[in-house]
Protein backbone atom coordinates (compact mmCIF):
# COMPACT_ATOMS: atom_id res chain seq x y z
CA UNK A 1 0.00 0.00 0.00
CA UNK A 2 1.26 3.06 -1.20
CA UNK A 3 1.52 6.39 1.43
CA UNK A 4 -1.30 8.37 0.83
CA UNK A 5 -0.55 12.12 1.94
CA UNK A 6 -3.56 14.08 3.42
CA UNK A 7 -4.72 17.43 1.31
CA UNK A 8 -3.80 20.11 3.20
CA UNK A 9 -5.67 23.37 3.11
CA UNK A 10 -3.82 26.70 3.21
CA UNK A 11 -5.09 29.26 6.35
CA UNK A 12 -4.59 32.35 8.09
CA UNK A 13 -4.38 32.43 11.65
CA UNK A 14 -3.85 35.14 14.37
CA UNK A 15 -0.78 34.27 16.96
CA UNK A 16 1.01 36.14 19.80
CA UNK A 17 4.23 36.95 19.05
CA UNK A 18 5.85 34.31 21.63
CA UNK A 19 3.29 31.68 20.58
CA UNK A 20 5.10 32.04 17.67
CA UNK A 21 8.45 31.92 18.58
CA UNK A 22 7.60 29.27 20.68
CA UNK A 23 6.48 27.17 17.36
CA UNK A 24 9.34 27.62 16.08
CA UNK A 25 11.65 26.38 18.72
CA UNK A 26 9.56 22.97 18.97
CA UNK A 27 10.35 22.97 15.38
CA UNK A 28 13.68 23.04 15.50
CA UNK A 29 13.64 20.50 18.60
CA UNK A 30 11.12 18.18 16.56
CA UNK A 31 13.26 18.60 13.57
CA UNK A 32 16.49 17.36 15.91
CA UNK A 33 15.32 14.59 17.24
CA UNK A 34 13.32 12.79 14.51
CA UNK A 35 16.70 13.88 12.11
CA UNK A 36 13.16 14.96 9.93
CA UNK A 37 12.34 18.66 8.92
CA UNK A 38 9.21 19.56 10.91
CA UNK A 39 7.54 23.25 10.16
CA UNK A 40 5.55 25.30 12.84
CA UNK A 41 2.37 24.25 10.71
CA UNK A 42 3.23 20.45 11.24
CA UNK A 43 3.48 21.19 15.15
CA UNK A 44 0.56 22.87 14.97
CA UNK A 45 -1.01 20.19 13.19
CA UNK A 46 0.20 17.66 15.98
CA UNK A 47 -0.83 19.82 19.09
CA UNK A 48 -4.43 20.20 17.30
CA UNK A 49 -4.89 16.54 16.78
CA UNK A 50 -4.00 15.49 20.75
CA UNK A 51 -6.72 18.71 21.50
CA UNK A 52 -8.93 16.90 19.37
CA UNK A 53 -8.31 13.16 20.65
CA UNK A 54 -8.60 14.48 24.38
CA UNK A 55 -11.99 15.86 23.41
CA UNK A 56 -13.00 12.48 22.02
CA UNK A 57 -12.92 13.53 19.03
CA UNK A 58 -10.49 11.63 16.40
CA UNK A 59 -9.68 12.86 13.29
């Protein structure tokens, strides 16, 4: 079975200036440890999906 990649949908969203610097620096921690590039749109991605899954919902 081939890897199917999820669509993803270009937004705009409003952040405080150290939310955003703190995206970044998981980024660059992510992107260590996995020896993987990881964007601030892929954490955000990951910190909206364990949101989701503690609300019961699973996406």
């Amino acid at each position: 079975m081939a890897d199917e990649k999820e669509k993803l949908i270009k937004t705009t969203i409003h952040l405080e200036e150290e939310v955003l610097e703190a995206l970044e620096e998981l980024a660059k921690e992510y992107s260590k440890e996995t020896g993987q590039k990881w964007s601030k749109g892929a954490v955000i991605r990951v910190a909206l999906s364990e949101f989701f899954s503690r609300r019961g919902k699973i996406l």
